[in-house]
C-alpha atoms as a PDB file:
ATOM      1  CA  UNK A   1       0.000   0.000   0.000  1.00  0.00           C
ATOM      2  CA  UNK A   2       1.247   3.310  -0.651  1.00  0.00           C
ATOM      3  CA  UNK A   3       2.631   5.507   2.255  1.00  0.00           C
ATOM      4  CA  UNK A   4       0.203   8.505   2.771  1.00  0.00           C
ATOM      5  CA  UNK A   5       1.592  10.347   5.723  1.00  0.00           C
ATOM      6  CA  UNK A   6       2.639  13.157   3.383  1.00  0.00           C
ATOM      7  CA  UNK A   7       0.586  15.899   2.041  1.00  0.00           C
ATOM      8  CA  UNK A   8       1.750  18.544  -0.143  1.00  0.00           C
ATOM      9  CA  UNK A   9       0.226  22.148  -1.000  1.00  0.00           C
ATOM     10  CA  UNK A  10       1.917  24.449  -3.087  1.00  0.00           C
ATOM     11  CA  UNK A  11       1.289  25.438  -7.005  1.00  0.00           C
ATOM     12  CA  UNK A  12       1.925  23.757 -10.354  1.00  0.00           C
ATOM     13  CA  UNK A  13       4.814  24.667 -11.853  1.00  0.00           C
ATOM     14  CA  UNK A  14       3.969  24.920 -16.165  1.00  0.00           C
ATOM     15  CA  UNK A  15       8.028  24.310 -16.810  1.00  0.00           C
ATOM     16  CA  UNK A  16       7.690  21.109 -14.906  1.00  0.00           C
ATOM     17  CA  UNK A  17      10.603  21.871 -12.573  1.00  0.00           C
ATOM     18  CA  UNK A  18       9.463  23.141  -9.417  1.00  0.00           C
ATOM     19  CA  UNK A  19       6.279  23.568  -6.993  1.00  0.00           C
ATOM     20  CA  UNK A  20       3.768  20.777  -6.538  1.00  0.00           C
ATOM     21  CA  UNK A  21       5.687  18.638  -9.763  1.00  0.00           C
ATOM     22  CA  UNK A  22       9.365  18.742  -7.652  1.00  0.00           C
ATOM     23  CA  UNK A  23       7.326  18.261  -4.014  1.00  0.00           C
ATOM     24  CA  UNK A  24       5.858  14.527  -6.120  1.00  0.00           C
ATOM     25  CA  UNK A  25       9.159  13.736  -7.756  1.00  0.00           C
ATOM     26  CA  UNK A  26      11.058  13.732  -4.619  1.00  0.00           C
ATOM     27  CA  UNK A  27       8.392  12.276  -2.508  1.00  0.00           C
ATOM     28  CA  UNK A  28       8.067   9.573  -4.737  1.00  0.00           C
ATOM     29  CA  UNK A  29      11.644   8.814  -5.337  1.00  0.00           C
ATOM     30  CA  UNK A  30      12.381   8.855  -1.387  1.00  0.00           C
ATOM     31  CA  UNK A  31       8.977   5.962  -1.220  1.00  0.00           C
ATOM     32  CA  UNK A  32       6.076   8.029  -0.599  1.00  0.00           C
ATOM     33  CA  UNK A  33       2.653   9.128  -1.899  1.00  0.00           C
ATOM     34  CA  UNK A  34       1.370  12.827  -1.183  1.00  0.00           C
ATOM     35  CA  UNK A  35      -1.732  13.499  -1.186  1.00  0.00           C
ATOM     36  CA  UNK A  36      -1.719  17.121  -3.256  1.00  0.00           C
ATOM     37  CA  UNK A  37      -4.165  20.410  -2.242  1.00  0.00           C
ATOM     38  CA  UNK A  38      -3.469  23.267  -5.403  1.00  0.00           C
ATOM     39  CA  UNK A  39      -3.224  26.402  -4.303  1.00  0.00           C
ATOM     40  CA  UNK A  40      -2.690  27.685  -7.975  1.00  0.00           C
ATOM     41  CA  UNK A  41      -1.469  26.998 -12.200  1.00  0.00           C
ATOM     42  CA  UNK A  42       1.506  29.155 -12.909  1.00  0.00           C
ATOM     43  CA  UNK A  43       3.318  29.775 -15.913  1.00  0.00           C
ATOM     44  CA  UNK A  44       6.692  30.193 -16.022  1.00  0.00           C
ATOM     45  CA  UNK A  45      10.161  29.228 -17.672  1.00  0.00           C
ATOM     46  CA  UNK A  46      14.129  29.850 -16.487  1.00  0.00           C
ATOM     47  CA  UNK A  47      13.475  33.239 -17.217  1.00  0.00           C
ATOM     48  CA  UNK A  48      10.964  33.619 -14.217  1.00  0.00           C
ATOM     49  CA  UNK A  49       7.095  33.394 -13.003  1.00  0.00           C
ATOM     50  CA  UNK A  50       5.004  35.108 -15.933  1.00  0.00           C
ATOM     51  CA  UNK A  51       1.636  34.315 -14.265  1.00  0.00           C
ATOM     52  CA  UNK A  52      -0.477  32.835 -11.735  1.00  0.00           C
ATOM     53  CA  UNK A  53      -3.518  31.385 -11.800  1.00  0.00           C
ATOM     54  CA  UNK A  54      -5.321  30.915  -8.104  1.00  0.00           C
ATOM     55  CA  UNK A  55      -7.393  27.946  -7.452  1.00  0.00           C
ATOM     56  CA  UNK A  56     -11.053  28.780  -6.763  1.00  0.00           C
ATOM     57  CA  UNK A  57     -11.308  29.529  -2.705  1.00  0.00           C
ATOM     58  CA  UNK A  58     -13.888  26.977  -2.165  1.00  0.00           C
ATOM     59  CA  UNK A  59     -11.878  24.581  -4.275  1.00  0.00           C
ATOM     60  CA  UNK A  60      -8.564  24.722  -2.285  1.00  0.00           C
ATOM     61  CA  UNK A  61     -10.701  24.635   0.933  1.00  0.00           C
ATOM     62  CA  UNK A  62     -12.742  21.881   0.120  1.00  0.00           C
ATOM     63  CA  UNK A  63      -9.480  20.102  -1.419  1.00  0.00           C
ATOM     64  CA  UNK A  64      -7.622  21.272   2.613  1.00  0.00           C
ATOM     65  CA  UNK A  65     -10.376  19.415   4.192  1.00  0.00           C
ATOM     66  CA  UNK A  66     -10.260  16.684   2.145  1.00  0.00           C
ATOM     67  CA  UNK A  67      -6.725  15.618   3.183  1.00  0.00           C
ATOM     68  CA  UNK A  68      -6.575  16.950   6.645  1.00  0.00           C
ATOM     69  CA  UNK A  69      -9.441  13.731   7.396  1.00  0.00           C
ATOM     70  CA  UNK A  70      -6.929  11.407   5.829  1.00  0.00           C
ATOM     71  CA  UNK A  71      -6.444   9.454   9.334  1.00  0.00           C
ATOM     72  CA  UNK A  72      -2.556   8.533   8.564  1.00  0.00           C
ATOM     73  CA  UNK A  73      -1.744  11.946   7.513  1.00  0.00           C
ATOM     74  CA  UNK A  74       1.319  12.683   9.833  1.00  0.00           C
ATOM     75  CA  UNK A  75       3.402  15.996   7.784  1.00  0.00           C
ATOM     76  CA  UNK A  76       2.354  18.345   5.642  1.00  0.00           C
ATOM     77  CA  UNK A  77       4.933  20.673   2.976  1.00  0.00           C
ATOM     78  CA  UNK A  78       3.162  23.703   2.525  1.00  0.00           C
ATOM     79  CA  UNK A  79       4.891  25.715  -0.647  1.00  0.00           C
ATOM     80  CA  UNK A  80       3.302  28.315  -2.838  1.00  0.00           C
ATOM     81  CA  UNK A  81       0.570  30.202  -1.928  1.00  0.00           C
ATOM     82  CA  UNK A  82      -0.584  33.123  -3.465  1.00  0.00           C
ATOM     83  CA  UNK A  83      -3.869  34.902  -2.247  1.00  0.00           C
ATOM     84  CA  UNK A  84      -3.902  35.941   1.367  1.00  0.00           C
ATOM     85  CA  UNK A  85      -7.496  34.122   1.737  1.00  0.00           C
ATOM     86  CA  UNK A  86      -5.572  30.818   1.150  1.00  0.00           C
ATOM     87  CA  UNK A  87      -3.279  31.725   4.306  1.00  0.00           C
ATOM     88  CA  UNK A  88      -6.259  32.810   6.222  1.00  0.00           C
ATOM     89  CA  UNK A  89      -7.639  29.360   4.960  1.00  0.00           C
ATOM     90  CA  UNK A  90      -4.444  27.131   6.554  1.00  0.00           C
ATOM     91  CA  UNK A  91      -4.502  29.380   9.111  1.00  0.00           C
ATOM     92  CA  UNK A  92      -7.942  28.246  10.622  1.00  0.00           C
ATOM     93  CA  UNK A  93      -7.730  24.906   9.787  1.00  0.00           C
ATOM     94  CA  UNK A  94      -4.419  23.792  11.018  1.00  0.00           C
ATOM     95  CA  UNK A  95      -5.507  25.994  14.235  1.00  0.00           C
ATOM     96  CA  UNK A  96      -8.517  22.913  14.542  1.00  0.00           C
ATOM     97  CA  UNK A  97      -6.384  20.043  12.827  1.00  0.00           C
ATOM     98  CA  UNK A  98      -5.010  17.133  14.843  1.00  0.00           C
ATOM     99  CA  UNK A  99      -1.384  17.144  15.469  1.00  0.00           C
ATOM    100  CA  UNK A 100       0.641  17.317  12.778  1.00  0.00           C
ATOM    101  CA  UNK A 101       4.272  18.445  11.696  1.00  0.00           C
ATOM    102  CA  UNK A 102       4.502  21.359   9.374  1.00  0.00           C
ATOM    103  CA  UNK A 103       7.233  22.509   6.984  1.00  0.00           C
ATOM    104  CA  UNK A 104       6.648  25.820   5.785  1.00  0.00           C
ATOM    105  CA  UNK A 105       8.603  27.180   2.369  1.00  0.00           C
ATOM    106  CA  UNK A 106       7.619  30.638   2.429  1.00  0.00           C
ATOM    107  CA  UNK A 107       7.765  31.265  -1.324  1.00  0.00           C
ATOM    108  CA  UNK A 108       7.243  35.087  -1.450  1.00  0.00           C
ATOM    109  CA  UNK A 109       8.818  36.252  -4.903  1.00  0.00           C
ATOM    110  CA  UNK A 110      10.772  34.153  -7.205  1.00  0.00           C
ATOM    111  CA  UNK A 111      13.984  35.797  -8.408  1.00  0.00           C
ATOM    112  CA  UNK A 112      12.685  36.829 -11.910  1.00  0.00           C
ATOM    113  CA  UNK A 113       9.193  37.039 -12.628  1.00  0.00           C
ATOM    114  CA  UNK A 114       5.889  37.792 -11.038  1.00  0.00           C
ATOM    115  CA  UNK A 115       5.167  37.510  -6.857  1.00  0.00           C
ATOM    116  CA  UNK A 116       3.116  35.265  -5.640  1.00  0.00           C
ATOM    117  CA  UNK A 117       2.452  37.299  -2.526  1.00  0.00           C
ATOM    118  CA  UNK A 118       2.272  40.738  -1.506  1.00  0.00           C
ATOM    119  CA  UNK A 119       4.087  42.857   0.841  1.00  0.00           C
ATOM    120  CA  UNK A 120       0.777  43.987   2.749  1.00  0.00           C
ATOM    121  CA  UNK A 121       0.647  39.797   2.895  1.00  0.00           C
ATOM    122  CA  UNK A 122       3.940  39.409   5.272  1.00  0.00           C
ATOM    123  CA  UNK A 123       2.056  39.581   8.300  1.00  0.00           C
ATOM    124  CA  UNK A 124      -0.317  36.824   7.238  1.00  0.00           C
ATOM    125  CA  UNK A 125       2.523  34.852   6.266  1.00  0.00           C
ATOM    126  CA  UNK A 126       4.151  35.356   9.657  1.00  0.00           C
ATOM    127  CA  UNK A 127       0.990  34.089  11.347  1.00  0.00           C
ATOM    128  CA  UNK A 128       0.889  30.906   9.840  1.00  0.00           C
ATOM    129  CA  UNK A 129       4.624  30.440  10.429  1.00  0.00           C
ATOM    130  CA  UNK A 130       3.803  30.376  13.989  1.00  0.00           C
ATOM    131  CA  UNK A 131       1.351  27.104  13.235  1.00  0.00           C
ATOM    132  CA  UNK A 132       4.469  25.415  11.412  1.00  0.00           C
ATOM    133  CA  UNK A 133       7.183  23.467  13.282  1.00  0.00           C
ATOM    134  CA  UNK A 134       9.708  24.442  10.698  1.00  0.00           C
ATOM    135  CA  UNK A 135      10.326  27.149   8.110  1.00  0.00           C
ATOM    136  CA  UNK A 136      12.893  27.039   4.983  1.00  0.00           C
ATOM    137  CA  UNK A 137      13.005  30.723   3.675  1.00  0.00           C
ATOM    138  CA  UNK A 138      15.835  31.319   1.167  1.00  0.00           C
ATOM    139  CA  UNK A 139      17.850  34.828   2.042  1.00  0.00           C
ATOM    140  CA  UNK A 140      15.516  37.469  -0.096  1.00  0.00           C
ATOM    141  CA  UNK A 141      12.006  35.822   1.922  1.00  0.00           C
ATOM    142  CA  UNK A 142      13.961  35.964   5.153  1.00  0.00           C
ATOM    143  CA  UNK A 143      14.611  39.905   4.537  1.00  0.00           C
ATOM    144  CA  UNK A 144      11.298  39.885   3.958  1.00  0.00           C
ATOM    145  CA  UNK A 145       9.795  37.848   7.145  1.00  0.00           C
ATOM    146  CA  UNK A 146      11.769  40.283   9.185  1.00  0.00           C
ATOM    147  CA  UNK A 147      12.352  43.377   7.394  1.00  0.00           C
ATOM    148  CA  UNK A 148      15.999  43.642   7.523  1.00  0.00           C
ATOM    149  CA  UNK A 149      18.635  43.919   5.000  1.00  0.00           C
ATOM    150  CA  UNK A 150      20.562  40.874   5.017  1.00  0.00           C
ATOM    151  CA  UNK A 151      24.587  41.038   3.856  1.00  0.00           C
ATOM    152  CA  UNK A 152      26.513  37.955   5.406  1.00  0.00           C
ATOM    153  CA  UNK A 153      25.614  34.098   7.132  1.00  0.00           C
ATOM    154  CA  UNK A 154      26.015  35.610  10.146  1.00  0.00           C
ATOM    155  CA  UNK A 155      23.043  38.562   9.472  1.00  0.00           C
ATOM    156  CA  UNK A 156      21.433  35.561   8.119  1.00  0.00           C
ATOM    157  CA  UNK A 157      21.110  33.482  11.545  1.00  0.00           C
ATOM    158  CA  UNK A 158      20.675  36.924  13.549  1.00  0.00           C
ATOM    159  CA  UNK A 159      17.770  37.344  11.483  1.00  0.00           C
ATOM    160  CA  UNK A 160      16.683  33.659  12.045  1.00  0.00           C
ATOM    161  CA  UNK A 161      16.850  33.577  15.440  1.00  0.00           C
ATOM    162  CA  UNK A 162      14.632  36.652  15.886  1.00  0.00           C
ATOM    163  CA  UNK A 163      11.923  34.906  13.610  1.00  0.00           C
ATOM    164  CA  UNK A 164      12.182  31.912  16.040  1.00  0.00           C
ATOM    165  CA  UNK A 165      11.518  34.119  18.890  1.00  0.00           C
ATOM    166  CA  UNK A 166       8.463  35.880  17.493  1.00  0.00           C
ATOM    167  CA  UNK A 167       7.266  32.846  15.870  1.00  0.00           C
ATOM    168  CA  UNK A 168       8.864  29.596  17.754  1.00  0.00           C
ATOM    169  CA  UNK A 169       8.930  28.104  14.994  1.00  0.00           C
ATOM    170  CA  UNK A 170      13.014  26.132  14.217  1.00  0.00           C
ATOM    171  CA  UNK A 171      14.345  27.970  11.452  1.00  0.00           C
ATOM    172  CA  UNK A 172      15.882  26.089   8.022  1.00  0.00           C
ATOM    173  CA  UNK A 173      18.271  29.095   6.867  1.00  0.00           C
ATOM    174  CA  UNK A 174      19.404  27.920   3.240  1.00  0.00           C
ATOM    175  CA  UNK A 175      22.669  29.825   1.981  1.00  0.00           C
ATOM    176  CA  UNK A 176      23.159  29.687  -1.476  1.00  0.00           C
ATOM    177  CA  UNK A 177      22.782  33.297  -1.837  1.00  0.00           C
ATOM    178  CA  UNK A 178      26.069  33.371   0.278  1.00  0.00           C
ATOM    179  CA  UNK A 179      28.817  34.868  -1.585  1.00  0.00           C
ATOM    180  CA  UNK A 180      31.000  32.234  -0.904  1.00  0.00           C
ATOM    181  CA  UNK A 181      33.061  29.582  -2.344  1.00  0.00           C
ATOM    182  CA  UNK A 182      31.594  27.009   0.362  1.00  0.00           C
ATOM    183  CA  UNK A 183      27.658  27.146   0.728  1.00  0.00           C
ATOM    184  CA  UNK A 184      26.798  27.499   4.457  1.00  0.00           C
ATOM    185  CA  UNK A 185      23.305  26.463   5.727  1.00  0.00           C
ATOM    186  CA  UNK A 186      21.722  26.093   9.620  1.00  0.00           C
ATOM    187  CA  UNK A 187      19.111  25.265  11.301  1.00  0.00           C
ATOM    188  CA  UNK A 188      17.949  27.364  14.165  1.00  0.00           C
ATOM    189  CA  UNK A 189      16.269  25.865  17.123  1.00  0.00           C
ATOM    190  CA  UNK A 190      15.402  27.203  20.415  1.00  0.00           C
ATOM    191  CA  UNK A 191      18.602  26.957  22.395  1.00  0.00           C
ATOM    192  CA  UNK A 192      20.922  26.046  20.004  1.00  0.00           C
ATOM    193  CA  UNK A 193      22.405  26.499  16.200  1.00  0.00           C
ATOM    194  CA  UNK A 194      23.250  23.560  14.070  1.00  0.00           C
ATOM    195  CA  UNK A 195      25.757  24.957  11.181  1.00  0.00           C
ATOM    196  CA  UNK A 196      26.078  22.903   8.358  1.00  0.00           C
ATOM    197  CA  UNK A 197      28.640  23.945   4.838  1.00  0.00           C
ATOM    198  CA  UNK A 198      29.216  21.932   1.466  1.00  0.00           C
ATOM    199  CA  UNK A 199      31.195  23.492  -1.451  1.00  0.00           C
ATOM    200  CA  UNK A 200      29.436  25.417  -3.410  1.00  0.00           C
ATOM    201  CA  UNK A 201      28.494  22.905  -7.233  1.00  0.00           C
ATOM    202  CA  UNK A 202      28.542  24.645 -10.712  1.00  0.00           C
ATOM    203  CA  UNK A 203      24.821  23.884 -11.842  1.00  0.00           C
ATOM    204  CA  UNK A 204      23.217  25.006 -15.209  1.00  0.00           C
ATOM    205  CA  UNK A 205      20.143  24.173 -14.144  1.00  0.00           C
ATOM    206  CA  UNK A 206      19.308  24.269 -10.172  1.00  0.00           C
ATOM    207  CA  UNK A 207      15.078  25.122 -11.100  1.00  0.00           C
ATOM    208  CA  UNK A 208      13.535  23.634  -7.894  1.00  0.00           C
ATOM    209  CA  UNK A 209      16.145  23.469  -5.454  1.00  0.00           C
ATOM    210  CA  UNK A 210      14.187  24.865  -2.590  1.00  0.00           C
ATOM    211  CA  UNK A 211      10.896  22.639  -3.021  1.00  0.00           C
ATOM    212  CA  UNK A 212      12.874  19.514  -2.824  1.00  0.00           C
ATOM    213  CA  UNK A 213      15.186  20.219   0.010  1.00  0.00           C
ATOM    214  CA  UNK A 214      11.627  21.207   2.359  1.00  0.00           C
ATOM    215  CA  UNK A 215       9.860  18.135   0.204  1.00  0.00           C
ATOM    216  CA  UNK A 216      13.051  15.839   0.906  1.00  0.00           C
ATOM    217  CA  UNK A 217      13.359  17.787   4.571  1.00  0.00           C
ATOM    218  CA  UNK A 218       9.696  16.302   5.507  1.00  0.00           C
ATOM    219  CA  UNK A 219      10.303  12.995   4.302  1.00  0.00           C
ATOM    220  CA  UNK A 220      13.125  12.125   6.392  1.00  0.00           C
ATOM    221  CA  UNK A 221      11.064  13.620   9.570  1.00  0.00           C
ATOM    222  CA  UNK A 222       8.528  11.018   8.345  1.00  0.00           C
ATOM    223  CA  UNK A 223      11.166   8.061   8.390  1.00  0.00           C
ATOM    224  CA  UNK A 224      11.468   9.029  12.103  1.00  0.00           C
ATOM    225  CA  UNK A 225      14.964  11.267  11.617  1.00  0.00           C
ATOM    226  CA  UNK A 226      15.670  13.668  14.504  1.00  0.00           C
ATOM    227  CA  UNK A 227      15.882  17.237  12.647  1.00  0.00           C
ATOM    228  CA  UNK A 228      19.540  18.012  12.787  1.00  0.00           C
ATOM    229  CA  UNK A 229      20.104  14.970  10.752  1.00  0.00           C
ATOM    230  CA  UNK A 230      17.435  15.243   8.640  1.00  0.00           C
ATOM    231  CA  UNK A 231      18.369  18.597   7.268  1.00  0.00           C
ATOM    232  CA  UNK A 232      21.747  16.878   6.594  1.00  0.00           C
ATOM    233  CA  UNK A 233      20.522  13.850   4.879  1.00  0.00           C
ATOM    234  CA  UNK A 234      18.087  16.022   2.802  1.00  0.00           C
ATOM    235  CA  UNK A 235      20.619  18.997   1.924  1.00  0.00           C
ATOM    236  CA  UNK A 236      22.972  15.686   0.532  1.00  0.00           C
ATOM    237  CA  UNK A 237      20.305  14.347  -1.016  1.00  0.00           C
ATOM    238  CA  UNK A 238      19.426  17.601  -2.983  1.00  0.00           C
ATOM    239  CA  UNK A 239      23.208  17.734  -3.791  1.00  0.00           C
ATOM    240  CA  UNK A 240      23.420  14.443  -5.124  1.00  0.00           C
ATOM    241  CA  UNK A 241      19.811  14.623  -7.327  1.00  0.00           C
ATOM    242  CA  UNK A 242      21.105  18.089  -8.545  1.00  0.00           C
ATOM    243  CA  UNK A 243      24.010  16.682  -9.740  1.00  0.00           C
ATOM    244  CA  UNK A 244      22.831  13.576 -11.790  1.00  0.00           C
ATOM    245  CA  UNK A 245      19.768  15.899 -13.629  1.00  0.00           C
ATOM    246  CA  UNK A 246      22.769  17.980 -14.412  1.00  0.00           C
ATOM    247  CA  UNK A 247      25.183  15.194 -15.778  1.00  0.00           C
ATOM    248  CA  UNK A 248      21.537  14.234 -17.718  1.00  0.00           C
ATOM    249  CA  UNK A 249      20.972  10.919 -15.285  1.00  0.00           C
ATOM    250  CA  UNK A 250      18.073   9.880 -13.620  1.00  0.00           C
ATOM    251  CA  UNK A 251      17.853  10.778 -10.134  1.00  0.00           C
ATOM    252  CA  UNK A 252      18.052   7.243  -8.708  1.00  0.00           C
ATOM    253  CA  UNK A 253      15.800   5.789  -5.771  1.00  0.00           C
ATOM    254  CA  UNK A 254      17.508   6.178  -2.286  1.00  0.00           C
END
């Protein structure tokens, strides 16, 4: 039978390489099923997000409900959103939803192309933050979160651990917008800081990257890996499927 502890909820990605598509991919390849709530249709390229296309309301709420009564849903990947209703939508029904383990990607703005949220939207974003047990912004959406100009790793975790005070919610800080040879990462928690560095791979293509490392992130919480080693094992695993879609492989099962 196929494992359904994961859902996913996020948008569809019309080049195939990111949102809802990469959150499947890598679910599937690391042996599970999500079940999928649509949040929106985009279209986009490598040259950035031209549109987006919101789900109906009462279509991603009915679709929310739907998989929150699945009885061996245990984590949920919550990507793209892009009307503020939606996050109002999460927002009340995690707030009445069993316990569950959340991983948050706050996709805000992609790096070319059209937002999916606005800035009057932050706010909202930071309240459903505070319902997830982990968060995976990218530098740019953690300026954003806490309105502060970000120039080093260090700024980076100063700015994470003030997000995990206002929100308690353990903090995935991401670092390939480092200017470094070496990327650094951590993961903030409440009492302590896990740093974590790999050197920094040449990629043509790297479309994606953030979906799978919070997709590949919740799937190793879900094989009963304590966080710290989860973030490693899916950071590597990113690495690793990176590098074979680059070399023109197949990512391979693991």
């Amino acid at each position: 039978m196929p494992d359904k502890q994961i859902a996913v909820i996020g948008a569809i990605d019309s080049s195939g390489g990111a949102g809802i598509n990469q959150d499947i991919r890598v679910a599937a390849l690391l042996g599970h099923q999500p079940e999928v709530c649509v949040s929106a249709v985009t279209l986009q390229d490598e040259n950035g997000v031209k549109d987006i296309y919101p789900v109906p309301l009462s279509q991603f709420q009915d679709n929310l409900r739907h998989i929150l009564a699945n009885p061996e849903l245990r984590y949920i990947k919550i990507g793209a959103l892009c009307h503020p209703e939606q996050i109002k939508a999460l927002i009340t029904q995690l707030s009445q939803a069993r316990t569950l383990k959340i991983v948050l990607d706050p996709v805000i703005k992609p790096s070319l192309g059209k937002a999916f949220l606005r800035a009057e939207d932050i706010d909202l974003m930071l309240k459903l933050i505070c319902h997830a047990d982990y968060v995976c912004p990218n530098r740019p959406e953690l300026e954003l979160l806490c309105s502060a100009n970000i120039g080093d790793f260090n700024e980076a975790i100063s700015a994470a651990k003030t997000l995990n005070l206002q929100t308690r919610t353990s903090v995935l800080v991401k670092g390939g917008h480092a200017a470094s040879d070496d990327i650094p990462e951590a993961l903030i928690c409440k009492d302590i800081v896990y740093r974590f560095s790999f050197p920094r791979r040449a990629w043509k293509y790297d479309h994606g990257t953030g979906c799978a490392f919070a997709t590949a992130f919740t799937c190793q919480l879900a094989r009963g890996v304590a966080a710290r080693e989860a973030f490693a094992r899916a950071s590597d695993w990113v690495r690793g499927f990176f590098d074979e879609l680059n070399a023109d492989h197949s990512p391979k099962l693991v």
